[in-house]
PDB file of N, CA and C in Angstrom:
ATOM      1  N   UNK A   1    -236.628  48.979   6.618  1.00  0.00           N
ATOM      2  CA  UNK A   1    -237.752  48.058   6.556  1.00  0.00           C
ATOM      3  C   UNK A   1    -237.907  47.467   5.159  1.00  0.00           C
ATOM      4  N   UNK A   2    -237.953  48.260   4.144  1.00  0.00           N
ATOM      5  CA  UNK A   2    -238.108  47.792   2.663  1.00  0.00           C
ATOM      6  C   UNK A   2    -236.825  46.555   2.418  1.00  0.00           C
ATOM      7  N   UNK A   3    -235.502  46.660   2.991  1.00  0.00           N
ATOM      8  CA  UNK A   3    -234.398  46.270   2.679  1.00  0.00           C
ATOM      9  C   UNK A   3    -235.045  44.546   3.455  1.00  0.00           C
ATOM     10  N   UNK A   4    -235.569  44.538   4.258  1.00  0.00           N
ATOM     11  CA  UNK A   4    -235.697  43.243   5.266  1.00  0.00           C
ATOM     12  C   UNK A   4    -236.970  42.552   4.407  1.00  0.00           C
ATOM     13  N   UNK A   5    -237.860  43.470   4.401  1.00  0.00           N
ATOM     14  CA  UNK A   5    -239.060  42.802   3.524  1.00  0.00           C
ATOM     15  C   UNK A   5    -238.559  42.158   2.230  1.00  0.00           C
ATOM     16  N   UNK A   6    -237.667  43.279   1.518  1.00  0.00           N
ATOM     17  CA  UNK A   6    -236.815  42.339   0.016  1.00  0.00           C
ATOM     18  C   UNK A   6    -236.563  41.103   0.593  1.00  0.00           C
ATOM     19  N   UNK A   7    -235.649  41.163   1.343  1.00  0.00           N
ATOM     20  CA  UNK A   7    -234.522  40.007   2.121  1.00  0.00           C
ATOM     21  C   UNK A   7    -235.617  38.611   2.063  1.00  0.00           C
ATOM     22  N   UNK A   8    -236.478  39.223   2.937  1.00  0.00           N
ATOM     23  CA  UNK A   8    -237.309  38.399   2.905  1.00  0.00           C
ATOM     24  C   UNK A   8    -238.541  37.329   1.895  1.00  0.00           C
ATOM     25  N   UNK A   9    -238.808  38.044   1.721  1.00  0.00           N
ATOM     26  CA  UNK A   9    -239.063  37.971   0.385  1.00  0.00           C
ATOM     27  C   UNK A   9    -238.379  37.087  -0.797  1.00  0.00           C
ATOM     28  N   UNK A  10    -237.198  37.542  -0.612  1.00  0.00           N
ATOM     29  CA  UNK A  10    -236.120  36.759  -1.916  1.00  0.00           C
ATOM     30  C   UNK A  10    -236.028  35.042  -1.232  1.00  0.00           C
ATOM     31  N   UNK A  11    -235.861  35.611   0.624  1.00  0.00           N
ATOM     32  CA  UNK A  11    -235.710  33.518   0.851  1.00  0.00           C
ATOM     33  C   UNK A  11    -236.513  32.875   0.990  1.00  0.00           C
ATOM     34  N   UNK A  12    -237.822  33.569   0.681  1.00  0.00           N
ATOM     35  CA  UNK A  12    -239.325  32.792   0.967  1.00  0.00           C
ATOM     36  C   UNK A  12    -239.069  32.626  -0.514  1.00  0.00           C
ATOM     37  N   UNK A  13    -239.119  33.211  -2.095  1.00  0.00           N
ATOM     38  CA  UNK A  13    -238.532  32.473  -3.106  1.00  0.00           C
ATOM     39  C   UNK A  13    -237.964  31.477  -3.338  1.00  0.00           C
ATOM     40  N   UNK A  14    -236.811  31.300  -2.504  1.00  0.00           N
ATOM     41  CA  UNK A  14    -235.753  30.166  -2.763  1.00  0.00           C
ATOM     42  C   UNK A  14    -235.755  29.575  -1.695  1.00  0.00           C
ATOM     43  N   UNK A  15    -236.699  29.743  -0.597  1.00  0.00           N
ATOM     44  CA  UNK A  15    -236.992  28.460  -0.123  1.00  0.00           C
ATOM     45  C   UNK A  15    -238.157  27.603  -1.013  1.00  0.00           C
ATOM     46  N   UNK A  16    -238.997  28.051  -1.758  1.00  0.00           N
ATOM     47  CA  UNK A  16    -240.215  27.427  -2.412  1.00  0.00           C
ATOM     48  C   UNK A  16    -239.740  27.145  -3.505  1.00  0.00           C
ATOM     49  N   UNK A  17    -238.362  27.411  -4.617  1.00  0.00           N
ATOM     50  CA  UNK A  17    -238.146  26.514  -5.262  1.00  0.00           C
ATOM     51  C   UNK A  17    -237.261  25.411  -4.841  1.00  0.00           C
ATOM     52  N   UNK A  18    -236.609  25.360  -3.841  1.00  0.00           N
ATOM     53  CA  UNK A  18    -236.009  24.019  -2.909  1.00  0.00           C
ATOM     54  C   UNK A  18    -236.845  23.090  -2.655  1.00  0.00           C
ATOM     55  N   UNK A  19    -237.733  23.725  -2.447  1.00  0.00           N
ATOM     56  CA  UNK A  19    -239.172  22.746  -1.800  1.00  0.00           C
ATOM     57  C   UNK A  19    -239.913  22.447  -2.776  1.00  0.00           C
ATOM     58  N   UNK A  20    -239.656  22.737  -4.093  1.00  0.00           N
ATOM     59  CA  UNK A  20    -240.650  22.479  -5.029  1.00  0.00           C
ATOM     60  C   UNK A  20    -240.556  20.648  -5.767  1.00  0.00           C
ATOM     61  N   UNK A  21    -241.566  20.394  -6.736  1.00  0.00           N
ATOM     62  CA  UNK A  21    -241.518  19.058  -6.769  1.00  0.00           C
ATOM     63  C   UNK A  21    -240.620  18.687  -7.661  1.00  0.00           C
ATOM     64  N   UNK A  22    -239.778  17.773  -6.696  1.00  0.00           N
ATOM     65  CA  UNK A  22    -238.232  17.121  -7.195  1.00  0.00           C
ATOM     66  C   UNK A  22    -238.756  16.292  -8.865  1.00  0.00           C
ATOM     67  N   UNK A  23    -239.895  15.695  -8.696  1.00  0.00           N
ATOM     68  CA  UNK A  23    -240.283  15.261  -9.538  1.00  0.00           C
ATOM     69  C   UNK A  23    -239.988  16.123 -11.591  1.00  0.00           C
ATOM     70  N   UNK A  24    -240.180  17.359 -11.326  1.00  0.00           N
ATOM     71  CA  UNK A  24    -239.609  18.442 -12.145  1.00  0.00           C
ATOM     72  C   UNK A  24    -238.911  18.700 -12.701  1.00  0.00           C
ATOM     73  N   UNK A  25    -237.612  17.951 -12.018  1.00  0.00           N
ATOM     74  CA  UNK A  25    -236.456  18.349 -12.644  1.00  0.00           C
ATOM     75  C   UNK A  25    -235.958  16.568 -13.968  1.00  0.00           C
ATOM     76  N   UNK A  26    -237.220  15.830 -13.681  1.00  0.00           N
ATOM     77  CA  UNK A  26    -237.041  14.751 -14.617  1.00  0.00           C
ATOM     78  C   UNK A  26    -238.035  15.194 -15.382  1.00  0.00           C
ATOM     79  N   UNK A  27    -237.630  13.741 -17.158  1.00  0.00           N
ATOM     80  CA  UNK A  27    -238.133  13.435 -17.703  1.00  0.00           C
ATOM     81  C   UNK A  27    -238.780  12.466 -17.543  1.00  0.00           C
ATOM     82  N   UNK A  28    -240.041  12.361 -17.698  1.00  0.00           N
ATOM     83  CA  UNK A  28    -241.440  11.164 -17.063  1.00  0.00           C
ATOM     84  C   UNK A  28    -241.615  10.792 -18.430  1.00  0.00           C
ATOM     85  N   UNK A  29    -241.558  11.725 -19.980  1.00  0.00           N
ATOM     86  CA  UNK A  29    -242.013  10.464 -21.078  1.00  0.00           C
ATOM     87  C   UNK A  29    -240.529   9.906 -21.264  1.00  0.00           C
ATOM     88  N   UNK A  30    -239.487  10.092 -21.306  1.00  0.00           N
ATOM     89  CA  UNK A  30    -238.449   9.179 -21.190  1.00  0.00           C
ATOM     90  C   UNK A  30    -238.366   8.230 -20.437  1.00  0.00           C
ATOM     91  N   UNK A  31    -238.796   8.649 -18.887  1.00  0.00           N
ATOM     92  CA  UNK A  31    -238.351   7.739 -17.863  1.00  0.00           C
ATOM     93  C   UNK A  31    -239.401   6.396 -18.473  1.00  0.00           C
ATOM     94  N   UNK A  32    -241.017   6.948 -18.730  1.00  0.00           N
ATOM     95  CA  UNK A  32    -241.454   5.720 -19.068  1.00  0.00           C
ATOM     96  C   UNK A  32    -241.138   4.904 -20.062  1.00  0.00           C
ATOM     97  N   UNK A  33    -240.496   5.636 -21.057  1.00  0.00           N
ATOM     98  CA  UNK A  33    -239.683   4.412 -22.312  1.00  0.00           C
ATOM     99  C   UNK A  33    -239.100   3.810 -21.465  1.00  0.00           C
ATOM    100  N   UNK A  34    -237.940   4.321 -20.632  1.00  0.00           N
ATOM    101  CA  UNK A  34    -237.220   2.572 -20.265  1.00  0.00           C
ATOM    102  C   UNK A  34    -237.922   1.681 -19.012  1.00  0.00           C
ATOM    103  N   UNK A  35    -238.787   2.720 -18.367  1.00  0.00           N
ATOM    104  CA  UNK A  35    -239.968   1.580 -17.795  1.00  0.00           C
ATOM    105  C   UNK A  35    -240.163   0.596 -18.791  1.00  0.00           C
ATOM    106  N   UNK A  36    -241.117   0.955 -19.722  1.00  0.00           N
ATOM    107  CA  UNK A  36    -241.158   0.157 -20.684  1.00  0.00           C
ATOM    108  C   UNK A  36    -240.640  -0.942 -21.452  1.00  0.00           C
ATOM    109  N   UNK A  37    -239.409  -1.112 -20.716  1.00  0.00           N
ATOM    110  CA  UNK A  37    -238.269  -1.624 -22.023  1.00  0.00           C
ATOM    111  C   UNK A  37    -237.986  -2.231 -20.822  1.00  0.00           C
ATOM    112  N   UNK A  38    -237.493  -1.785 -19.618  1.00  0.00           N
ATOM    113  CA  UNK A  38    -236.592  -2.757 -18.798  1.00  0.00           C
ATOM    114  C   UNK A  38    -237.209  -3.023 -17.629  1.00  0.00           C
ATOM    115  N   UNK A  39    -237.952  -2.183 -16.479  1.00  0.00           N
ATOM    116  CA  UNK A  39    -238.335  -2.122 -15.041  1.00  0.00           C
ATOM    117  C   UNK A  39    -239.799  -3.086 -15.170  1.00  0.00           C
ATOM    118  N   UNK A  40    -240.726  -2.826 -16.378  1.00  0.00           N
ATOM    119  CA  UNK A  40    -241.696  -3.461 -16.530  1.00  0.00           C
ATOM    120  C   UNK A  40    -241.544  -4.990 -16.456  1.00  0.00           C
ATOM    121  N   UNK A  41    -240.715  -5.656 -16.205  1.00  0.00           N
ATOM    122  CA  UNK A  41    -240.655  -7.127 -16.419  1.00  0.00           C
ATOM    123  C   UNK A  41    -241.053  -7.450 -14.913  1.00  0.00           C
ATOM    124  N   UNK A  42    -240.492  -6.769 -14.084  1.00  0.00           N
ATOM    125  CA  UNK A  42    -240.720  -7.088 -12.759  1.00  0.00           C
ATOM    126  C   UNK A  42    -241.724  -6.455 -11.775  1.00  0.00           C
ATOM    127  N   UNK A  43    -241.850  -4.688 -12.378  1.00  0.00           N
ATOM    128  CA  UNK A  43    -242.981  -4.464 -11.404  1.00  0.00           C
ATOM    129  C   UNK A  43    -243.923  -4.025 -12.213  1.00  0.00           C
ATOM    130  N   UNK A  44    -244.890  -4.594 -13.037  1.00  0.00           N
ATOM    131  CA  UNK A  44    -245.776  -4.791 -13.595  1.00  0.00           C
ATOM    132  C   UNK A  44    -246.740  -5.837 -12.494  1.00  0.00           C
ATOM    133  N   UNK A  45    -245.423  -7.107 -12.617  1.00  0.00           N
ATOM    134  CA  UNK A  45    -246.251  -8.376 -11.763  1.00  0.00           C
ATOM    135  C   UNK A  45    -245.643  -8.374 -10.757  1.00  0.00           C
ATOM    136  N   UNK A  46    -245.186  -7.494  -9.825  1.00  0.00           N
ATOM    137  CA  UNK A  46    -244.532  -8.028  -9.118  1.00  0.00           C
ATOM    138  C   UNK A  46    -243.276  -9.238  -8.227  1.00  0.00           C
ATOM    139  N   UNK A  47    -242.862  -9.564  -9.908  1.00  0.00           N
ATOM    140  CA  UNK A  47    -242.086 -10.496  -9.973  1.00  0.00           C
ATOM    141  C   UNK A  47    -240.858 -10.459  -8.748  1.00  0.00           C
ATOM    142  N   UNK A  48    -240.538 -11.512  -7.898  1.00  0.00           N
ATOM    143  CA  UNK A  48    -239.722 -11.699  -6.845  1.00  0.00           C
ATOM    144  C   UNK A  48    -239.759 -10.671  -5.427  1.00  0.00           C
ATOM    145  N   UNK A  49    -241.366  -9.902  -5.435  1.00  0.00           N
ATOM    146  CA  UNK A  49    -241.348  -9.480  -4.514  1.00  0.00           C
ATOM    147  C   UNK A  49    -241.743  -8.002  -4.895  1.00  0.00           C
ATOM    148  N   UNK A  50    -241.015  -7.394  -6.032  1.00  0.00           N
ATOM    149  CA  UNK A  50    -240.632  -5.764  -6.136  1.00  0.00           C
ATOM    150  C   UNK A  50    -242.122  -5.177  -6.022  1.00  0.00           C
ATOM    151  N   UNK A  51    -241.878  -3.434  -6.061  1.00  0.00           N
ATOM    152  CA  UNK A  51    -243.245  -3.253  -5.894  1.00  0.00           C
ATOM    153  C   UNK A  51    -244.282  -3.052  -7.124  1.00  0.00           C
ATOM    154  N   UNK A  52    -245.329  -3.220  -7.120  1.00  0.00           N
ATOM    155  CA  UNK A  52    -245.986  -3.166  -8.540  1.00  0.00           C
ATOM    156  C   UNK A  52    -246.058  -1.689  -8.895  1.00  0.00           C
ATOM    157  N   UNK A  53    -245.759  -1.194  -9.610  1.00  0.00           N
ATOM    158  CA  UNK A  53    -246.262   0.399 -10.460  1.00  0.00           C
ATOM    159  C   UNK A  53    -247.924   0.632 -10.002  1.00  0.00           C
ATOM    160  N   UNK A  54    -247.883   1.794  -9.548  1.00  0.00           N
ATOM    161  CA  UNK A  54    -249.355   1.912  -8.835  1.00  0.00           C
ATOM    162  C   UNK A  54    -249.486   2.077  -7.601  1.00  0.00           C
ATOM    163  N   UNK A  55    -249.215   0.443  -7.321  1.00  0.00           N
ATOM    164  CA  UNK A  55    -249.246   0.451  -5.660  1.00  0.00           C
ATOM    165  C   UNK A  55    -248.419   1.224  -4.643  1.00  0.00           C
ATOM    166  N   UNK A  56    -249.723   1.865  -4.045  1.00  0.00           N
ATOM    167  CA  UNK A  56    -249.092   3.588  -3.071  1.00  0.00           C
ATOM    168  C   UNK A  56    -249.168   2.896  -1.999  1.00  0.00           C
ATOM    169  N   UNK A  57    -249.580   1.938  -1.781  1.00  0.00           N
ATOM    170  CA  UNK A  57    -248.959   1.748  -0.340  1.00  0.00           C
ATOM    171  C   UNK A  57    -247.825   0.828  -0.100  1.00  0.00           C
ATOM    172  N   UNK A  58    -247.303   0.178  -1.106  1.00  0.00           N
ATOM    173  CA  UNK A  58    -246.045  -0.714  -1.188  1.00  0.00           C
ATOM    174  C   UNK A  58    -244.695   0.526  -1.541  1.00  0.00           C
ATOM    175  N   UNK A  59    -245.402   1.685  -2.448  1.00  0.00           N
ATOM    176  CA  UNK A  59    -244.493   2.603  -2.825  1.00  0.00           C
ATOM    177  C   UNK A  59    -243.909   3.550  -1.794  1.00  0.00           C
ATOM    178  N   UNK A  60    -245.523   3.972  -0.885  1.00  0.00           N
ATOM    179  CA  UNK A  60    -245.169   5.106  -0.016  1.00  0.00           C
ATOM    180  C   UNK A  60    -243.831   4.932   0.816  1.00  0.00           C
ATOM    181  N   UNK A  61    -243.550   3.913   1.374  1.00  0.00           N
ATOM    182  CA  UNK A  61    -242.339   3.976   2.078  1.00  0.00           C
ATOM    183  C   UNK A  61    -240.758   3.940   1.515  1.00  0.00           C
ATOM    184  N   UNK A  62    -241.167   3.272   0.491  1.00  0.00           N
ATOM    185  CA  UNK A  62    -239.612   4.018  -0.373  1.00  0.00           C
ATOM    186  C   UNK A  62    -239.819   4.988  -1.316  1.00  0.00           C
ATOM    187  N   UNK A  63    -240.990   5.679  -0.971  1.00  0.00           N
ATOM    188  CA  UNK A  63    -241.018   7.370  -2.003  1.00  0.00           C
ATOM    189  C   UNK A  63    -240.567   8.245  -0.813  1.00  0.00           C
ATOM    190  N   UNK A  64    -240.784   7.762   0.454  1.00  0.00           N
ATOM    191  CA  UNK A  64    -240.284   8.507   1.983  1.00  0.00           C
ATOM    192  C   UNK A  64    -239.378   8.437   1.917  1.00  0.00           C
ATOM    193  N   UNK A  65    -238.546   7.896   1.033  1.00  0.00           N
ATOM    194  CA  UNK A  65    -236.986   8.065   1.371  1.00  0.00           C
ATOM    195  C   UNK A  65    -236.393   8.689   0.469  1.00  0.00           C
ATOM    196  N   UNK A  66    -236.973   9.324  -0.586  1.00  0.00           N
ATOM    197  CA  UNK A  66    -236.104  10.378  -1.148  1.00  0.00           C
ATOM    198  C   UNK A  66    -236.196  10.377  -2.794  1.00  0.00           C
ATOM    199  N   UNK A  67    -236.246  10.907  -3.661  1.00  0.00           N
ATOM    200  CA  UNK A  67    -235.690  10.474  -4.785  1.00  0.00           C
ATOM    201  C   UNK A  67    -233.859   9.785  -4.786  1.00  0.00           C
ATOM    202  N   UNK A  68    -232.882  10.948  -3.891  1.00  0.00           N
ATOM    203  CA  UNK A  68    -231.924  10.623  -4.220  1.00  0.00           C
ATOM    204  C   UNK A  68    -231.368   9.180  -3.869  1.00  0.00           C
ATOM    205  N   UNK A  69    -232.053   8.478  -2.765  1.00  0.00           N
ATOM    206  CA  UNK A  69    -231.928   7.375  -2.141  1.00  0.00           C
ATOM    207  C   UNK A  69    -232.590   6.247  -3.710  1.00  0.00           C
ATOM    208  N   UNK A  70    -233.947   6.781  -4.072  1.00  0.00           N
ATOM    209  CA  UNK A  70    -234.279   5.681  -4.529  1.00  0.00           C
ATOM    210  C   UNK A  70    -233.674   5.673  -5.810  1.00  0.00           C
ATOM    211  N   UNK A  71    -232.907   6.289  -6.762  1.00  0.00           N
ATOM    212  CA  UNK A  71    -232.493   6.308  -7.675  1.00  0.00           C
ATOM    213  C   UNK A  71    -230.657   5.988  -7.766  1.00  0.00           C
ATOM    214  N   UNK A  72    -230.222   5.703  -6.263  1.00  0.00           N
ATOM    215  CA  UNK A  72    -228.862   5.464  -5.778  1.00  0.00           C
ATOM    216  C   UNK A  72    -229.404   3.818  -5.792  1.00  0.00           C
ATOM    217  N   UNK A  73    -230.140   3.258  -5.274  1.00  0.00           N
ATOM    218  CA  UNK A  73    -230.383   2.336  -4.880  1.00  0.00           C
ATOM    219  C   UNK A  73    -230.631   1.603  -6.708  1.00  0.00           C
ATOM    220  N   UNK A  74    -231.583   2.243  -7.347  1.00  0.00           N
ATOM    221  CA  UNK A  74    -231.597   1.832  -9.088  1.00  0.00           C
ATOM    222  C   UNK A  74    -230.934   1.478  -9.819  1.00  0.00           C
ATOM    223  N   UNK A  75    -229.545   2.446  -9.558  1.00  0.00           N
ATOM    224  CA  UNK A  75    -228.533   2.484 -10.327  1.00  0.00           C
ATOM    225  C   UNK A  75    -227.161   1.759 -10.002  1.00  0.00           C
ATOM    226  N   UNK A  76    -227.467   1.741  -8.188  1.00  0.00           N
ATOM    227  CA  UNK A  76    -226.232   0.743  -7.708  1.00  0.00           C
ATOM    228  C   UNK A  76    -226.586  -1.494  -7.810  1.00  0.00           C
ATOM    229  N   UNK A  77    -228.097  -0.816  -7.617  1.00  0.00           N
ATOM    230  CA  UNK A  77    -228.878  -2.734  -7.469  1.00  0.00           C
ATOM    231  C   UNK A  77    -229.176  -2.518  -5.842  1.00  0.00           C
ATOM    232  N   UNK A  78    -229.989  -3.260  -5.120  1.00  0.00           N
ATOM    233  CA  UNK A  78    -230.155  -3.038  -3.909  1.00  0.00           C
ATOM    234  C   UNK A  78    -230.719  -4.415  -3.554  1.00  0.00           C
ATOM    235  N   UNK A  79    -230.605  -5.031  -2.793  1.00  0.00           N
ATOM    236  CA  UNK A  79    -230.950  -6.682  -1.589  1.00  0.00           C
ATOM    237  C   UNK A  79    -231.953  -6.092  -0.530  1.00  0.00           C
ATOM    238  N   UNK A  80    -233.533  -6.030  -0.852  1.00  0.00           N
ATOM    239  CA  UNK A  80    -234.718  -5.481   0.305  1.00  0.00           C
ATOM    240  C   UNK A  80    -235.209  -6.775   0.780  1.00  0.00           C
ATOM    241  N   UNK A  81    -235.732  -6.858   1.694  1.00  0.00           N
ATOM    242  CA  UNK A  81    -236.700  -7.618   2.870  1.00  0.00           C
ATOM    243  C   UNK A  81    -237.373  -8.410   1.674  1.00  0.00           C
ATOM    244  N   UNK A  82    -237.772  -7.940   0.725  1.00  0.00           N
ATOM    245  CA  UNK A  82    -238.612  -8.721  -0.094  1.00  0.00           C
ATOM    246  C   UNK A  82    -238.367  -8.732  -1.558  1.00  0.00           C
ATOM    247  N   UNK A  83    -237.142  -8.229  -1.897  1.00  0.00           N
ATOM    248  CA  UNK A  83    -236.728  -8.485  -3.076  1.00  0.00           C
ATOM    249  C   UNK A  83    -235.484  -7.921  -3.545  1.00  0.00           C
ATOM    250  N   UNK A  84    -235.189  -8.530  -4.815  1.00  0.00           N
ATOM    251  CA  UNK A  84    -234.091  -7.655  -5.084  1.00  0.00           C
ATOM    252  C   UNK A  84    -234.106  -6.656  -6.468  1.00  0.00           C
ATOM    253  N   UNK A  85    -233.338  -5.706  -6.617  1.00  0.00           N
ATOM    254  CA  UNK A  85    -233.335  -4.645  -7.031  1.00  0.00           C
ATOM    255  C   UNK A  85    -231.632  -4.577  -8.113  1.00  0.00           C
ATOM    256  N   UNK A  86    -231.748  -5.759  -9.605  1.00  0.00           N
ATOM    257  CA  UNK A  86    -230.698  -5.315 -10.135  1.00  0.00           C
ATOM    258  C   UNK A  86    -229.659  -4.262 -10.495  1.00  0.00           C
ATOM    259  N   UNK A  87    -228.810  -4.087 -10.337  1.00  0.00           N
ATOM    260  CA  UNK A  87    -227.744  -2.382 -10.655  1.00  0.00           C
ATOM    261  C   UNK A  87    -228.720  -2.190 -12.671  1.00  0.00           C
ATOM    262  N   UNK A  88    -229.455  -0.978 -12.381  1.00  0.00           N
ATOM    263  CA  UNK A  88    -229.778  -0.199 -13.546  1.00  0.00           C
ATOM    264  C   UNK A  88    -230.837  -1.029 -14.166  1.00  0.00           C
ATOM    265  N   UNK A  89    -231.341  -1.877 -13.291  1.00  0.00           N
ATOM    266  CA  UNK A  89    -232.657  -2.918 -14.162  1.00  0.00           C
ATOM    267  C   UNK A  89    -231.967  -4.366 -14.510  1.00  0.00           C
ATOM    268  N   UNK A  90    -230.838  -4.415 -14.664  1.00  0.00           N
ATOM    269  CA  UNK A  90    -230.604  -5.288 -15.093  1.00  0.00           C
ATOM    270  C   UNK A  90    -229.797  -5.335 -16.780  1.00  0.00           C
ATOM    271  N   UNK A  91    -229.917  -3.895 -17.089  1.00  0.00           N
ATOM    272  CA  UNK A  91    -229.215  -3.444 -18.286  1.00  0.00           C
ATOM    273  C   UNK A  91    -228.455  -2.138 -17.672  1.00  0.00           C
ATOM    274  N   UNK A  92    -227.073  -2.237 -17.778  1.00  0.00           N
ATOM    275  CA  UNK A  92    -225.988  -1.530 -17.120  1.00  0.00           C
ATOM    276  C   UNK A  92    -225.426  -0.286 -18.514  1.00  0.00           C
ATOM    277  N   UNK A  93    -226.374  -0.906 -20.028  1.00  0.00           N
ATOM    278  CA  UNK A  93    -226.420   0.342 -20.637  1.00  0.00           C
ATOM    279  C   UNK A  93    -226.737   1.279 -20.403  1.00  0.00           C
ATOM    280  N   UNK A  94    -227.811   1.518 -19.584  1.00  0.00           N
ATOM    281  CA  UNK A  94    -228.797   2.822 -18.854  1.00  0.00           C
ATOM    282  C   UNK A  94    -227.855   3.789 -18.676  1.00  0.00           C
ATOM    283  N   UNK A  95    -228.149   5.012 -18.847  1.00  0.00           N
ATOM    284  CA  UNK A  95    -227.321   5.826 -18.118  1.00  0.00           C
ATOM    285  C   UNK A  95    -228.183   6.131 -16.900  1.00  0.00           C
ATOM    286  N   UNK A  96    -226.999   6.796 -15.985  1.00  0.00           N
ATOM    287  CA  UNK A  96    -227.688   7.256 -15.086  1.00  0.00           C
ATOM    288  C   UNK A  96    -229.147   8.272 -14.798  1.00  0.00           C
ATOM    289  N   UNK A  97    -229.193   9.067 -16.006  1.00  0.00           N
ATOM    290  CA  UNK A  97    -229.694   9.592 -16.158  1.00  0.00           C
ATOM    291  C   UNK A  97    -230.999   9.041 -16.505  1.00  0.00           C
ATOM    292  N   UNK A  98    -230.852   7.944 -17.387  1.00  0.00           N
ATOM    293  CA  UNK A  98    -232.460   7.269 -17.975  1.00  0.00           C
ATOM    294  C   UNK A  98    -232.798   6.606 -16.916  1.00  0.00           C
ATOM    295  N   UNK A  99    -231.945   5.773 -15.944  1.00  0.00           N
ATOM    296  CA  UNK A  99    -232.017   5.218 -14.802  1.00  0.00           C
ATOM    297  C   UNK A  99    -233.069   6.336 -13.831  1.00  0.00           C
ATOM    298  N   UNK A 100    -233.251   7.701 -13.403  1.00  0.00           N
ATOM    299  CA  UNK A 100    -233.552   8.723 -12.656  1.00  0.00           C
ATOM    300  C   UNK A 100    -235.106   9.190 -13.359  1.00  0.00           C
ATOM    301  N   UNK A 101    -234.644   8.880 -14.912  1.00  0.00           N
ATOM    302  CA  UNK A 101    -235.874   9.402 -15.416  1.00  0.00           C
ATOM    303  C   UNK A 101    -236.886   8.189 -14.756  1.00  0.00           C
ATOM    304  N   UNK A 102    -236.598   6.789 -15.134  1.00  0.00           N
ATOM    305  CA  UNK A 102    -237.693   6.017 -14.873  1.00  0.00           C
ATOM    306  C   UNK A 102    -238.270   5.852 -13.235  1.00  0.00           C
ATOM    307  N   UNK A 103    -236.670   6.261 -12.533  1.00  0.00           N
ATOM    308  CA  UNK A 103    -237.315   6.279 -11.393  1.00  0.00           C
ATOM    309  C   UNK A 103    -238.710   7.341 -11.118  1.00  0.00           C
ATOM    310  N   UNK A 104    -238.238   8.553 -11.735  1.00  0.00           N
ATOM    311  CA  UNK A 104    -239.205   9.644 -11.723  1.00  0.00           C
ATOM    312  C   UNK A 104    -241.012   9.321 -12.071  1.00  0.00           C
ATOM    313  N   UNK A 105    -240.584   8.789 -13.558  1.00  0.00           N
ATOM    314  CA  UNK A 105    -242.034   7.796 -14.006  1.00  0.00           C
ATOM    315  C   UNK A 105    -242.749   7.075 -12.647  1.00  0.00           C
ATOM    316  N   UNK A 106    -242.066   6.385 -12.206  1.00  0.00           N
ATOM    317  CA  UNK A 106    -242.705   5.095 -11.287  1.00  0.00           C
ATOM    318  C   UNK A 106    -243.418   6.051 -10.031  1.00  0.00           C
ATOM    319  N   UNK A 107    -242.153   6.644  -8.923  1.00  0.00           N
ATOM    320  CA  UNK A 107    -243.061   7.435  -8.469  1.00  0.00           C
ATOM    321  C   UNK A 107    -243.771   8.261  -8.656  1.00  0.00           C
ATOM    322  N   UNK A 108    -243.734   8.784  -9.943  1.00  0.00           N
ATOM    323  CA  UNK A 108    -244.819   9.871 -10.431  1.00  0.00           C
ATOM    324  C   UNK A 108    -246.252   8.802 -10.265  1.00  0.00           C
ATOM    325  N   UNK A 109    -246.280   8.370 -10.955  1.00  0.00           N
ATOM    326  CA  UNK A 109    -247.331   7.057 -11.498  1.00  0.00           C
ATOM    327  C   UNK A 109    -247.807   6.516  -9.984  1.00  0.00           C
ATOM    328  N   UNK A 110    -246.819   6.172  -8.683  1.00  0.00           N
ATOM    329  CA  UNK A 110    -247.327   5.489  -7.733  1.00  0.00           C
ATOM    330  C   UNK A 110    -247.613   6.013  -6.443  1.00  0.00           C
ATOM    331  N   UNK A 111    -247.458   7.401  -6.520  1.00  0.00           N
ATOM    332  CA  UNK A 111    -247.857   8.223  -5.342  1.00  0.00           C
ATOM    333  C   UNK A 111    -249.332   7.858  -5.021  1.00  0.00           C
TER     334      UNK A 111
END
């Protein structure tokens, strides 16, 4: 019994850090420097459609799709229903990584 309760125990652990907030494993004051610097031109004002920073209900449906989706989509450029989405902002210096952070910022900020 003790051996099953451990067992147990250990995957109720590592199921709750699987499940924990993806958000975590970024940097949010980095990600917002290159908000700052590059993503802000467009979703500040919503320029050509994108969604504004904030807005949770323009956000909620592409925060439903994942971090890994929305930060594939950041870093590759993406063509949506209502706008488009340059590869890395539009500066292909980004690394991937600063690319993930800002994604992190935005949905942090627009949940």
């Amino acid at each position: 019994m003790s051996r099953f309760f451990l067992a147990a125990i250990c995957a109720f652990f590592v199921f709750s850090l699987s499940c924990g907030d993806a958000i975590a494993a970024y940097d949010l004051k980095s990600g917002k420097t290159i908000y700052e610097t590059a993503c802000i031109v467009c979703h500040k004002t919503g320029m050509g459609g994108t969604p504004k920073l904030g807005d949770k209900a323009a956000w909620a449906p592409r925060i439903a799709q994942g971090m890994d989706v929305l930060i594939s989509k950041s870093i590759k450029g993406f063509q949506g229903k209502t706008g488009l989405m340059p590869a890395k902002g539009g500066n292909l210096e980004f690394t991937d990584a600063q690319i993930g952070n800002s994604v992190a910022y935005i949905v942090e900020y627009s949940k």
